[in-house]
PDB file of N, CA and C in Angstrom:
ATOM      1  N   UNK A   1       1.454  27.921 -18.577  1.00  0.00           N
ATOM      2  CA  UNK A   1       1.602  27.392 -19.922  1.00  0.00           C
ATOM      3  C   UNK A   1       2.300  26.041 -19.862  1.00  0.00           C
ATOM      4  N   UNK A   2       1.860  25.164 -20.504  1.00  0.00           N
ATOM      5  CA  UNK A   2       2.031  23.702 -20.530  1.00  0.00           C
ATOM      6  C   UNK A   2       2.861  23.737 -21.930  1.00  0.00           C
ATOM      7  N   UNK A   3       4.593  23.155 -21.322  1.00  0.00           N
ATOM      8  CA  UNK A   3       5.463  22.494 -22.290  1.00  0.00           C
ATOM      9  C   UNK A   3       5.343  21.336 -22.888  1.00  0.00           C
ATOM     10  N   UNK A   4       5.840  21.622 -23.990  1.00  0.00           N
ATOM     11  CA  UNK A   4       6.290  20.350 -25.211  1.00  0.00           C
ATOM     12  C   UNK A   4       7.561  20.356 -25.786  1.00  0.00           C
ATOM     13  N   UNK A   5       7.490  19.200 -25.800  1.00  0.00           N
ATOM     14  CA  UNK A   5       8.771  18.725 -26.596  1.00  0.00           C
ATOM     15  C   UNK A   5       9.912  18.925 -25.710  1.00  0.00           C
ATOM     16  N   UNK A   6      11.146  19.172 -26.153  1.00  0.00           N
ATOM     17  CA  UNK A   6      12.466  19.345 -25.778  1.00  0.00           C
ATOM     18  C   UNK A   6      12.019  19.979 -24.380  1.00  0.00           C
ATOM     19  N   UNK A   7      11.706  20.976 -24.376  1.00  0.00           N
ATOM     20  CA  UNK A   7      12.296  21.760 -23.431  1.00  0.00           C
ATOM     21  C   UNK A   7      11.115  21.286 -21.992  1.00  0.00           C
ATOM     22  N   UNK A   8      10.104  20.791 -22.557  1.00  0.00           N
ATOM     23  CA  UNK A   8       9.352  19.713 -21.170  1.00  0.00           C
ATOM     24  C   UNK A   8      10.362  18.575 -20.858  1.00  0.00           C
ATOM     25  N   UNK A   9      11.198  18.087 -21.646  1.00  0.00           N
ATOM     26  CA  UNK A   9      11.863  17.081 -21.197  1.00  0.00           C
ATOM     27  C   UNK A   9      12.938  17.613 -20.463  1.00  0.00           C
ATOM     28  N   UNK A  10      13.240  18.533 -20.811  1.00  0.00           N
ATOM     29  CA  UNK A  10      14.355  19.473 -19.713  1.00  0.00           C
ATOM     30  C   UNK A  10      14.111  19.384 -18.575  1.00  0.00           C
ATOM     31  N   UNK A  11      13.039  20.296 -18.430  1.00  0.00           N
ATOM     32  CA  UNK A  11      12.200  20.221 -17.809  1.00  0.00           C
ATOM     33  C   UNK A  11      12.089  19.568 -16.132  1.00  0.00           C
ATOM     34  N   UNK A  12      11.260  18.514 -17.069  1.00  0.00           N
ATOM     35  CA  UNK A  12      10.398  17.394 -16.098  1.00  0.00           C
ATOM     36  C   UNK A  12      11.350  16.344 -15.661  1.00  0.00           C
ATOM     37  N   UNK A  13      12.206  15.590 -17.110  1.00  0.00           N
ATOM     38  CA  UNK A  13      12.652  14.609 -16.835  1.00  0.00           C
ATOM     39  C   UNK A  13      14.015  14.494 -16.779  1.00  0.00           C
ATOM     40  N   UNK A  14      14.652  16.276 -17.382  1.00  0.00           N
ATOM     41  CA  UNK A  14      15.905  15.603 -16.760  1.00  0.00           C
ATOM     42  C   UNK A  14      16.789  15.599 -17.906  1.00  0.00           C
ATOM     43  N   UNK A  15      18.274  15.457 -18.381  1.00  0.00           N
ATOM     44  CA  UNK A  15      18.701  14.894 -19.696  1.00  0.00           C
ATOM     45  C   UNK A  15      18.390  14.032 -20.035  1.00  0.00           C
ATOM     46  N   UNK A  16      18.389  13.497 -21.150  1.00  0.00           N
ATOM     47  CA  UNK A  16      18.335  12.286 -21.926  1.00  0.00           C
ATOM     48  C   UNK A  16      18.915  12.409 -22.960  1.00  0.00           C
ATOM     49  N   UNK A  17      19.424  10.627 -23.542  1.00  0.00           N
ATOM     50  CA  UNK A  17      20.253  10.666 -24.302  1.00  0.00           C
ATOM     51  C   UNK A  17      19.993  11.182 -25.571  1.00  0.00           C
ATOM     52  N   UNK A  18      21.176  11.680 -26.021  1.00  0.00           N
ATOM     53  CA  UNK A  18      20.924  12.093 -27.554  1.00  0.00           C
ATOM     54  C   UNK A  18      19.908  11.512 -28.319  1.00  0.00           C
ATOM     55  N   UNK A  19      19.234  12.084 -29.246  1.00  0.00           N
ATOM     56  CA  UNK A  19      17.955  11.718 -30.480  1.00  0.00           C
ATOM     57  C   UNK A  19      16.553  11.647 -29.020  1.00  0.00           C
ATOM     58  N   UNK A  20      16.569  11.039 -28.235  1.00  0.00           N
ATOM     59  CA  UNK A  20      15.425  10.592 -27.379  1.00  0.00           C
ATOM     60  C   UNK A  20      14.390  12.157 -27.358  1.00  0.00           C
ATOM     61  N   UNK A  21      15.083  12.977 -26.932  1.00  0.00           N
ATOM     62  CA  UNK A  21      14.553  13.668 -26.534  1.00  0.00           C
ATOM     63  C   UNK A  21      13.766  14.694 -27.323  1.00  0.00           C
ATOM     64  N   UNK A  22      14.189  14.899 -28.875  1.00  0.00           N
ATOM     65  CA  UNK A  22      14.146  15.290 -30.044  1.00  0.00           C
ATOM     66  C   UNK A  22      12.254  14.274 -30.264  1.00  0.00           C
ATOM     67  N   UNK A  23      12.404  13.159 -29.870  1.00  0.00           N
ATOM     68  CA  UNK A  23      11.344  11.947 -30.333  1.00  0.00           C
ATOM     69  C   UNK A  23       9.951  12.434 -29.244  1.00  0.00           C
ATOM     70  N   UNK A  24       9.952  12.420 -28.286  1.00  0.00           N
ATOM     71  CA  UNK A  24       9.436  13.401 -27.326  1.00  0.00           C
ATOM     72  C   UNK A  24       8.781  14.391 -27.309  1.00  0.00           C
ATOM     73  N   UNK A  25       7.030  14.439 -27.508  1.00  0.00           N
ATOM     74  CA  UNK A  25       6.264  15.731 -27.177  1.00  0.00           C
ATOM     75  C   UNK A  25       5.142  15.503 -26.456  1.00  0.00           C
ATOM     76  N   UNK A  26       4.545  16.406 -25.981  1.00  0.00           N
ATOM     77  CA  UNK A  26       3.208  16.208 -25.117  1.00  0.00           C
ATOM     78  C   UNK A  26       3.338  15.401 -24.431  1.00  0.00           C
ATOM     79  N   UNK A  27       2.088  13.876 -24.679  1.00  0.00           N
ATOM     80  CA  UNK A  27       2.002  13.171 -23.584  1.00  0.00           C
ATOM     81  C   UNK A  27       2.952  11.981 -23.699  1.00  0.00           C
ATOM     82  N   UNK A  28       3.617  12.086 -24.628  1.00  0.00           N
ATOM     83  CA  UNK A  28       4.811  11.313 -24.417  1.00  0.00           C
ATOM     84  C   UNK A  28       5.871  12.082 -23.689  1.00  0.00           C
ATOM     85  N   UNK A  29       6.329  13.201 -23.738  1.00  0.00           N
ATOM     86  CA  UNK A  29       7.117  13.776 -22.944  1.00  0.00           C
ATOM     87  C   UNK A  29       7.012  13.653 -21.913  1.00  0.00           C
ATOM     88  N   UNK A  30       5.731  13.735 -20.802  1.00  0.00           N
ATOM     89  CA  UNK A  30       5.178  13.506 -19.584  1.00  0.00           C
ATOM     90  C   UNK A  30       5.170  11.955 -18.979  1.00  0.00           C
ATOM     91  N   UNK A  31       4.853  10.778 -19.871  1.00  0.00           N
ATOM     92  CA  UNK A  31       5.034   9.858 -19.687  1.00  0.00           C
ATOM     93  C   UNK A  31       6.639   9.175 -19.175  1.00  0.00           C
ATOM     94  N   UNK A  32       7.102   9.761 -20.241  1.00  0.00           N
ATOM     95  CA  UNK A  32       8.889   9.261 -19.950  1.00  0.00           C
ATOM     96  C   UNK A  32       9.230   9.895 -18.672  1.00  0.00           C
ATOM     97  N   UNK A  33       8.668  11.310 -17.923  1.00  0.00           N
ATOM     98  CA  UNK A  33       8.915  12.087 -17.159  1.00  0.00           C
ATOM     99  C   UNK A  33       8.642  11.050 -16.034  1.00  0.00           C
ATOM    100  N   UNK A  34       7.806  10.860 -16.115  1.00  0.00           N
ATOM    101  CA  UNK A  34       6.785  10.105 -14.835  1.00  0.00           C
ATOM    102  C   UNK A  34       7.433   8.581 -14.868  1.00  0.00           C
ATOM    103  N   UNK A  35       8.020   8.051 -15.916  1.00  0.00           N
ATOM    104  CA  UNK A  35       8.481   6.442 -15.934  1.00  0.00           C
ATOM    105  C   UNK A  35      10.058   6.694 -15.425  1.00  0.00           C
ATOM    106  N   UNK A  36      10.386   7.723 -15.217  1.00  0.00           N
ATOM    107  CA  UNK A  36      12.058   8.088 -15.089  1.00  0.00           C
ATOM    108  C   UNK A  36      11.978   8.747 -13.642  1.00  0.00           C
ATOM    109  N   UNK A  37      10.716   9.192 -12.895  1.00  0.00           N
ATOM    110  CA  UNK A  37      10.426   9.390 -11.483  1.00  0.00           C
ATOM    111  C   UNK A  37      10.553   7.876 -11.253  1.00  0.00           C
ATOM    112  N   UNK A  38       9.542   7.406 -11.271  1.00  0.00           N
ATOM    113  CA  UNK A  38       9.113   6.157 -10.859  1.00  0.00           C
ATOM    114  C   UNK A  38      10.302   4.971 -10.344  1.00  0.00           C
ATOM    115  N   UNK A  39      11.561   5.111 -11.348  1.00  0.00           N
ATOM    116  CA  UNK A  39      12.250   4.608 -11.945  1.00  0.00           C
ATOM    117  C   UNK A  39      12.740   4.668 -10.213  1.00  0.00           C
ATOM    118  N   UNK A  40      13.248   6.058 -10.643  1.00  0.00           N
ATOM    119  CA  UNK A  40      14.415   6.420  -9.168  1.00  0.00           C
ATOM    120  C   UNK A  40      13.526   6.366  -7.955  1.00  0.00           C
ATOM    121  N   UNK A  41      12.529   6.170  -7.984  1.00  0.00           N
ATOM    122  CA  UNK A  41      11.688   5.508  -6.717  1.00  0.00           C
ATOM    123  C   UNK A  41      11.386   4.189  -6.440  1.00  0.00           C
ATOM    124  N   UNK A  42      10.940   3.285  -7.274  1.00  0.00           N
ATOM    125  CA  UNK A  42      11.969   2.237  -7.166  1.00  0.00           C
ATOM    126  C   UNK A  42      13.026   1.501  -6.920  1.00  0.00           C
ATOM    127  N   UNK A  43      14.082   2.608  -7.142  1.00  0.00           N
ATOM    128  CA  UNK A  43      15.581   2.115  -7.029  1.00  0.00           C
ATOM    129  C   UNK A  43      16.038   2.705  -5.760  1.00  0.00           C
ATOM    130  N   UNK A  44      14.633   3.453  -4.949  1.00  0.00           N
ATOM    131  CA  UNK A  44      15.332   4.112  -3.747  1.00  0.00           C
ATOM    132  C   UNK A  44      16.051   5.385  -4.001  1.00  0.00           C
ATOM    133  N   UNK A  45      15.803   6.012  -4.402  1.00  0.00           N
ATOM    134  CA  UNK A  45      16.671   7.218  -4.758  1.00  0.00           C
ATOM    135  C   UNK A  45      16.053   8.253  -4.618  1.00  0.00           C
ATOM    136  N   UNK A  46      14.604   8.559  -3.131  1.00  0.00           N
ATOM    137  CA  UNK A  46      13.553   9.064  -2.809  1.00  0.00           C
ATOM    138  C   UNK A  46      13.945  10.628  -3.036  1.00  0.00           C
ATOM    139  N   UNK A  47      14.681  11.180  -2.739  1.00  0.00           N
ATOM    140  CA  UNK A  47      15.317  12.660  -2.446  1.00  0.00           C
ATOM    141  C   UNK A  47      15.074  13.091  -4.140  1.00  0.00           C
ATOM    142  N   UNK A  48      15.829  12.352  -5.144  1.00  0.00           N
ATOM    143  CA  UNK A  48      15.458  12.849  -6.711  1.00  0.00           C
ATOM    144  C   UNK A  48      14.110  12.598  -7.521  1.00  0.00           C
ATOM    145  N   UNK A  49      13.544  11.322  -6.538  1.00  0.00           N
ATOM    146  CA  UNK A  49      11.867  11.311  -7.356  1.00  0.00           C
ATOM    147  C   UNK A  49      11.188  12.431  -6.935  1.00  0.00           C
ATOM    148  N   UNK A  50      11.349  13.005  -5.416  1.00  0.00           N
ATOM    149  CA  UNK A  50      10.538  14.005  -4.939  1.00  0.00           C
ATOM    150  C   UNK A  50      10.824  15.090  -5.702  1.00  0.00           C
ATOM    151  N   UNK A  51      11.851  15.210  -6.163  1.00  0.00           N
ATOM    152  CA  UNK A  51      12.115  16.564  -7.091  1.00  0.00           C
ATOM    153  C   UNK A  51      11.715  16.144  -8.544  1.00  0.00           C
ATOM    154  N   UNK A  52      12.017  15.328  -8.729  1.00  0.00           N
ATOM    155  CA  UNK A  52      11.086  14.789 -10.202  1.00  0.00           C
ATOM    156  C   UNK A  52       9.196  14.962 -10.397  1.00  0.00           C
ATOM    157  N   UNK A  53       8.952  14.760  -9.784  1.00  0.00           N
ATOM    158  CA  UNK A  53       7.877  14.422  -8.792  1.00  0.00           C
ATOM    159  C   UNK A  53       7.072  15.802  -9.086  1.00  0.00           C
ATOM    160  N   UNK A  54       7.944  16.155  -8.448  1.00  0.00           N
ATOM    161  CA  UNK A  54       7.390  18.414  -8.303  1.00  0.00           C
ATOM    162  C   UNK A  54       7.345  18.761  -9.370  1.00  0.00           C
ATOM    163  N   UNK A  55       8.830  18.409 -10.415  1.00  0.00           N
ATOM    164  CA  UNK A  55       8.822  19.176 -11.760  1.00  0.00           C
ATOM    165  C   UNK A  55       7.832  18.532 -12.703  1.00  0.00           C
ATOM    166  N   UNK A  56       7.154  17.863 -12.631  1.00  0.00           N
ATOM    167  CA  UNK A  56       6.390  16.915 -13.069  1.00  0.00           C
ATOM    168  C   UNK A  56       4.675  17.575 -13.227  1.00  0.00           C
ATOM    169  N   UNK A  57       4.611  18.007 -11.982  1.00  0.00           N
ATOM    170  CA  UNK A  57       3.341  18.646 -11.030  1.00  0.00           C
ATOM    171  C   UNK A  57       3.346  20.182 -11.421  1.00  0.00           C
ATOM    172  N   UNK A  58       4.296  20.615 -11.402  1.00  0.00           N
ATOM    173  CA  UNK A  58       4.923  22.284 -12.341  1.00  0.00           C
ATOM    174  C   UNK A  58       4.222  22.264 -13.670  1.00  0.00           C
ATOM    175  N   UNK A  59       4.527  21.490 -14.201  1.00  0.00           N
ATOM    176  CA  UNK A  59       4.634  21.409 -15.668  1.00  0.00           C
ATOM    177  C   UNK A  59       3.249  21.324 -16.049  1.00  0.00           C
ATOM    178  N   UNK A  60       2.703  19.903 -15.263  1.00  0.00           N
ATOM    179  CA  UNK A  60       1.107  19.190 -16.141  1.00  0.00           C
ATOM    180  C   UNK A  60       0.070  19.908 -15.085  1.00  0.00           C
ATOM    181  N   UNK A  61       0.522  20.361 -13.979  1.00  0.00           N
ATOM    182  CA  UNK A  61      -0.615  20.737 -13.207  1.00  0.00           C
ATOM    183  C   UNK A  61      -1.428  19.477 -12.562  1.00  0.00           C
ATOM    184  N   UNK A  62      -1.050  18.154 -13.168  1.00  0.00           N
ATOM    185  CA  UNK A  62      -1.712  16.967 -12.411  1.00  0.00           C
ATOM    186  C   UNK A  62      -1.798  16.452 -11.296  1.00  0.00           C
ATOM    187  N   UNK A  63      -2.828  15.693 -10.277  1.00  0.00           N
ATOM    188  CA  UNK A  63      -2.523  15.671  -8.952  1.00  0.00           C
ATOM    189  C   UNK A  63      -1.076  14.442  -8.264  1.00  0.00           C
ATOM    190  N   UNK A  64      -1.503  13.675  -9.494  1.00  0.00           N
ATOM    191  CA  UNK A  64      -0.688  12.051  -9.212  1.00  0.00           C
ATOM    192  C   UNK A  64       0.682  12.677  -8.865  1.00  0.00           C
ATOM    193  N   UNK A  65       1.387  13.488  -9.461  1.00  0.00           N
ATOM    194  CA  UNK A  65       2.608  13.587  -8.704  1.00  0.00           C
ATOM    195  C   UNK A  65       3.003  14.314  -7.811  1.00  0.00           C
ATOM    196  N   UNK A  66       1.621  14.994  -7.112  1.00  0.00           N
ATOM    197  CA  UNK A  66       2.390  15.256  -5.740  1.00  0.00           C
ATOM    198  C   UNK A  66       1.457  14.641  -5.030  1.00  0.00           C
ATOM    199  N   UNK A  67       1.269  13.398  -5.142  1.00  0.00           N
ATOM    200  CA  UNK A  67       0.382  11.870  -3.934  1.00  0.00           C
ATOM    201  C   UNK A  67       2.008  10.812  -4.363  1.00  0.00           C
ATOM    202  N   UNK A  68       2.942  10.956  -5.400  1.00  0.00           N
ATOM    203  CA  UNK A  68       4.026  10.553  -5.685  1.00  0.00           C
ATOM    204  C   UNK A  68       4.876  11.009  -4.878  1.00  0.00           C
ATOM    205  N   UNK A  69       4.933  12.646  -5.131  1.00  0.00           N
ATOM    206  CA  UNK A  69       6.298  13.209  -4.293  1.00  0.00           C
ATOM    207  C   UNK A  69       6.031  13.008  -2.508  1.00  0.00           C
ATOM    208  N   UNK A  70       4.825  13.284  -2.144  1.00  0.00           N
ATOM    209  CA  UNK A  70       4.591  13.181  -0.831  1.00  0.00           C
ATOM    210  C   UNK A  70       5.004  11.391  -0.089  1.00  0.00           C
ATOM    211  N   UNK A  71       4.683  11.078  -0.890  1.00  0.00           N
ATOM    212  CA  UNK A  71       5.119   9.110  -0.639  1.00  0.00           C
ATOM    213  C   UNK A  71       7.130   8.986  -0.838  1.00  0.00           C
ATOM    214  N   UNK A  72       7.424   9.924  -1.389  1.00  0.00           N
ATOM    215  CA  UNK A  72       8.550  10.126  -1.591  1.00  0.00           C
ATOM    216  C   UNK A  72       9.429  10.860  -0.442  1.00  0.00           C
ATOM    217  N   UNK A  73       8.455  12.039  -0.293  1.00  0.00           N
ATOM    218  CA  UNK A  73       9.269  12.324   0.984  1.00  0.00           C
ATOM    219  C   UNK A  73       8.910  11.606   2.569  1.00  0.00           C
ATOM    220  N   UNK A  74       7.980  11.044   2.441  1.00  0.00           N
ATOM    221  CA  UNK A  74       7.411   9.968   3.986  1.00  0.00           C
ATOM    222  C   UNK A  74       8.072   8.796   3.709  1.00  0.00           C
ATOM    223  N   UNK A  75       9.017   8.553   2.256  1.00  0.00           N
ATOM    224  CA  UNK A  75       9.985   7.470   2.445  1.00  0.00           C
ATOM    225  C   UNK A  75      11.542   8.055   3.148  1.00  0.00           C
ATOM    226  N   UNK A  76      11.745   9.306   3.126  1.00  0.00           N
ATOM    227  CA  UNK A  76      12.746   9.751   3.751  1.00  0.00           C
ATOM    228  C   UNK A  76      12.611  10.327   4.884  1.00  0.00           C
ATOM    229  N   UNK A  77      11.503  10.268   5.649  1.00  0.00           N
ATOM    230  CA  UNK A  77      11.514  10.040   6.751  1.00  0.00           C
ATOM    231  C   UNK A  77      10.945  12.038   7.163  1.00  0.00           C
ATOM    232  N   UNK A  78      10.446  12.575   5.802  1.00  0.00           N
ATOM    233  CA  UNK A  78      10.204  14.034   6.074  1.00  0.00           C
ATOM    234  C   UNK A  78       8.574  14.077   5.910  1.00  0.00           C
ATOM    235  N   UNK A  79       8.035  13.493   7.052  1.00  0.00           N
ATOM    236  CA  UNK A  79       6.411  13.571   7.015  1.00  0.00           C
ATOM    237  C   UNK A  79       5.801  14.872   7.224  1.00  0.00           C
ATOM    238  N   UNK A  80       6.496  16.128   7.440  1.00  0.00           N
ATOM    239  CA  UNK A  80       5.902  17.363   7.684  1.00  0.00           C
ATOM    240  C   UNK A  80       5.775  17.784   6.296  1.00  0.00           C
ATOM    241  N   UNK A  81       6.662  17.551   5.022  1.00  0.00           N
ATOM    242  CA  UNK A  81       6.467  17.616   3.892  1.00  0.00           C
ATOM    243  C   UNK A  81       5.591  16.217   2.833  1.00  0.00           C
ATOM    244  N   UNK A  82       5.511  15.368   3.744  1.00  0.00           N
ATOM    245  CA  UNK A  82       4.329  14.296   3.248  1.00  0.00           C
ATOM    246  C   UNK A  82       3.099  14.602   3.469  1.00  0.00           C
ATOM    247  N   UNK A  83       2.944  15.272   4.826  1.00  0.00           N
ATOM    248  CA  UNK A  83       1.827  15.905   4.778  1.00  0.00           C
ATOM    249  C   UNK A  83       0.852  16.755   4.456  1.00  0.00           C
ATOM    250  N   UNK A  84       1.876  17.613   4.169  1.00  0.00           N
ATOM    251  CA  UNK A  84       1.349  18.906   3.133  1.00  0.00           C
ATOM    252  C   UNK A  84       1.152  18.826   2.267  1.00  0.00           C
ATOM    253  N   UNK A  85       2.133  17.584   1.224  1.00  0.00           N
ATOM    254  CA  UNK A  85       1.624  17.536   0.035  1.00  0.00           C
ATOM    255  C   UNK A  85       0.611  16.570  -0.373  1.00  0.00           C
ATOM    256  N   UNK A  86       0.211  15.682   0.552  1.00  0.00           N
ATOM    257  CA  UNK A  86      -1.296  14.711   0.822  1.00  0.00           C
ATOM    258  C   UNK A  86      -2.371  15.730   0.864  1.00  0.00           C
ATOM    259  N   UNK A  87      -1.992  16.944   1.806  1.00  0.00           N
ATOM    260  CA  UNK A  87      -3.064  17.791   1.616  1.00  0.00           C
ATOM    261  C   UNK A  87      -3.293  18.328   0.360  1.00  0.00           C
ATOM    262  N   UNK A  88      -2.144  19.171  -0.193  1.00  0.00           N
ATOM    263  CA  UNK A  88      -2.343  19.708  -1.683  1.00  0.00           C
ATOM    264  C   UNK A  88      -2.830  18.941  -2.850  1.00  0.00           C
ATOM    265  N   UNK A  89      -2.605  17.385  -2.718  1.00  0.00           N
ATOM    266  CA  UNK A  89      -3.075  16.304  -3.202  1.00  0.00           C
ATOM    267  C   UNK A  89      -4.714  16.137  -3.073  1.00  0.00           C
ATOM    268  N   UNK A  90      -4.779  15.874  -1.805  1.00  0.00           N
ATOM    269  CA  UNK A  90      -6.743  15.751  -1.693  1.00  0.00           C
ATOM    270  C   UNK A  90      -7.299  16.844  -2.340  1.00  0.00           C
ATOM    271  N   UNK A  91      -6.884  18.461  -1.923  1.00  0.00           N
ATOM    272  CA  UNK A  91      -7.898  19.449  -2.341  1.00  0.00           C
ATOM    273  C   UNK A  91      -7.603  19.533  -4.065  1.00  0.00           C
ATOM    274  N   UNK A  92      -6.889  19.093  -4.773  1.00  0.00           N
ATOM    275  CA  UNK A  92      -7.199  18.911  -6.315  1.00  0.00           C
ATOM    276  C   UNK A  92      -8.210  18.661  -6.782  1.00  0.00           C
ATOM    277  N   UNK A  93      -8.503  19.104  -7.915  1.00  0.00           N
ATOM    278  CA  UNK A  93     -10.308  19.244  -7.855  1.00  0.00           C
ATOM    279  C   UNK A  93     -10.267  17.420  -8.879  1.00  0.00           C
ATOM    280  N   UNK A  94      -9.559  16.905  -9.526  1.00  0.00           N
ATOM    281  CA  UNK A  94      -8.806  15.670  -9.934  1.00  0.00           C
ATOM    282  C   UNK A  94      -8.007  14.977  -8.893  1.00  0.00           C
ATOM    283  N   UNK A  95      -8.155  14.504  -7.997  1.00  0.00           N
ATOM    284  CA  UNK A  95      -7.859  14.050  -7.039  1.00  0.00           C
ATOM    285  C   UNK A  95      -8.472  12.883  -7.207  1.00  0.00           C
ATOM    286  N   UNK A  96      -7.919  11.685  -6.330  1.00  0.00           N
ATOM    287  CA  UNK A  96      -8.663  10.433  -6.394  1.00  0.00           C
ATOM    288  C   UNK A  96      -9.401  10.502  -4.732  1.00  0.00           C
ATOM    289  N   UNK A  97     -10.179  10.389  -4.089  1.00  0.00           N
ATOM    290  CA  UNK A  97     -11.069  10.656  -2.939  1.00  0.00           C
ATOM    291  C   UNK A  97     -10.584  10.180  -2.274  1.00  0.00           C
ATOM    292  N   UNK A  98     -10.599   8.344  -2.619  1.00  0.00           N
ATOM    293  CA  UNK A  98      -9.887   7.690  -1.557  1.00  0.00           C
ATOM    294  C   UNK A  98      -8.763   7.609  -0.980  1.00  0.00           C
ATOM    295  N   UNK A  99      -7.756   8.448  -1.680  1.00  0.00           N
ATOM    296  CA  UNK A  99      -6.390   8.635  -1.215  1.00  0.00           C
ATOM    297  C   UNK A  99      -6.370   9.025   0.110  1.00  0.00           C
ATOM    298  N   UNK A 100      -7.109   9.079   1.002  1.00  0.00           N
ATOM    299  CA  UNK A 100      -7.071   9.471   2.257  1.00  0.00           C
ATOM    300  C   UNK A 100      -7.020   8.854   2.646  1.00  0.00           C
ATOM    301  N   UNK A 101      -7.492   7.374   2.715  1.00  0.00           N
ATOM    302  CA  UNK A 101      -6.980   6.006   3.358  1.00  0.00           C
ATOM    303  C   UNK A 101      -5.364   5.589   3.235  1.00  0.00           C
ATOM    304  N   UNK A 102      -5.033   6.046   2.155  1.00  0.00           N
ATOM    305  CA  UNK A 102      -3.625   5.704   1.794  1.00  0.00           C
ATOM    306  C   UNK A 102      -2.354   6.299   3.001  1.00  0.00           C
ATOM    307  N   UNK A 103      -3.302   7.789   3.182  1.00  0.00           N
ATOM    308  CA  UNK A 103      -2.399   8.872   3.943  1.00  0.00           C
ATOM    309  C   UNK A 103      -2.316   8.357   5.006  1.00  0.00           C
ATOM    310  N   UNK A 104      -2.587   7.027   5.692  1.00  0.00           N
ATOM    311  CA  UNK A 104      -2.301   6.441   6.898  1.00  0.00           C
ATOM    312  C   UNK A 104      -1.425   5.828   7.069  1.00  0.00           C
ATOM    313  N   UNK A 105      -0.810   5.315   6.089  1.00  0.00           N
ATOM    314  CA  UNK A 105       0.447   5.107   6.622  1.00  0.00           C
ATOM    315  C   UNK A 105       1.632   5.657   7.045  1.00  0.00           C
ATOM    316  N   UNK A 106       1.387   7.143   7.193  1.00  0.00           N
ATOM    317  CA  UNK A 106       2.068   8.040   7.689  1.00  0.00           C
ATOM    318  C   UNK A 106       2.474   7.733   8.984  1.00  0.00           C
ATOM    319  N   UNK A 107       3.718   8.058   9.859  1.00  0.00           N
ATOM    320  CA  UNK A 107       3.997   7.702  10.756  1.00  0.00           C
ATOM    321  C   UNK A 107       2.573   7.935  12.090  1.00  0.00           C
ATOM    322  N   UNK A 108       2.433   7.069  12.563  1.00  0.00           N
ATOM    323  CA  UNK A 108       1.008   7.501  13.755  1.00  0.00           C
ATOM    324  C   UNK A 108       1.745   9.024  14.492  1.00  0.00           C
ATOM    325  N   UNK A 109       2.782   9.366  15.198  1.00  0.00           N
ATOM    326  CA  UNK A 109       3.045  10.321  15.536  1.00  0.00           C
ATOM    327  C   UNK A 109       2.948  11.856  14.831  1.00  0.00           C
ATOM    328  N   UNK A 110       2.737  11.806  13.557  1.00  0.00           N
ATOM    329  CA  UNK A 110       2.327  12.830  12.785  1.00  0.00           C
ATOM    330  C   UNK A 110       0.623  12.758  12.375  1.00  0.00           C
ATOM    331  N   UNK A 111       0.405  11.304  12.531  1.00  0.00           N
ATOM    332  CA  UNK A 111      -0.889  11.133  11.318  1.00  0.00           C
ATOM    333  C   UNK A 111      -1.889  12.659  12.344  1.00  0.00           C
ATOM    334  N   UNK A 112      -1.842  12.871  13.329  1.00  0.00           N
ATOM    335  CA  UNK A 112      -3.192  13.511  13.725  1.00  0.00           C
ATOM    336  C   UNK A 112      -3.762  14.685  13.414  1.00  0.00           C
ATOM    337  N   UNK A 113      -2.262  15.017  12.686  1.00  0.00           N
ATOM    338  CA  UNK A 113      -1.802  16.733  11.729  1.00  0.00           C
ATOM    339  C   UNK A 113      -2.306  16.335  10.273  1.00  0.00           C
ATOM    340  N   UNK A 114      -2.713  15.215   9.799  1.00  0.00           N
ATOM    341  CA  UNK A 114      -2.715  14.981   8.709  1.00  0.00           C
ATOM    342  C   UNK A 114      -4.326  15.924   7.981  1.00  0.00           C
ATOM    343  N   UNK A 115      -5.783  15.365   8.679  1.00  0.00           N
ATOM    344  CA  UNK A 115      -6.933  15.474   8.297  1.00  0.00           C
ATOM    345  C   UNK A 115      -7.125  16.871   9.251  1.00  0.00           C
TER     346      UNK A 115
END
């Protein structure tokens, strides 16, 4: 079952400040979720997007955030969990195809576990 409102923002994204979250349903709820991952991936803060990332992927069932969280954890240096979730990523039946080119930049010492 797919959340709304408040308690997807719990959720997915986390607290937020007073009134915000009240303003917040559906695909706006998911959006702020995903702009507040992004955020802390950006800023380097790989360990909380990957968990953002997941709760994100929980929630909408969508593939983009775990081809997010997996880039998240191959930024911290945990490619046995980049890999798996590149895999769980491709076999999405919403998957983007070509993302398999992407999965190369995985360290060469893992890539051969990858396909």
């Amino acid at each position: 079952a797919k959340l709304v409102g408040d308690e997807a923002v719990r959720k997915i994204a986390g607290p937020l400040p007073a009134g915000k979250a009240a303003r917040l349903t559906g695909k706006d709820t998911q959006e702020a979720a995903a702009k507040e991952a992004k955020r802390l991936f950006r800023a380097k803060r790989y360990k909380e997007a990957a968990e953002r990332f997941a709760k994100i992927h929980d929630v909408t069932g969508m593939p983009q955030p775990l081809y997010n969280q997996a880039r998240a954890n191959e930024m911290v240096g945990n490619s046995a969990a980049a890999i798996g979730l590149f895999k769980k990523y491709l076999k999405h039946p919403n998957a983007d195809p070509k993302a398999a080119d992407k999965a190369k930049r995985i360290r060469p010492a893992r890539r051969q576990n990858f396909v």
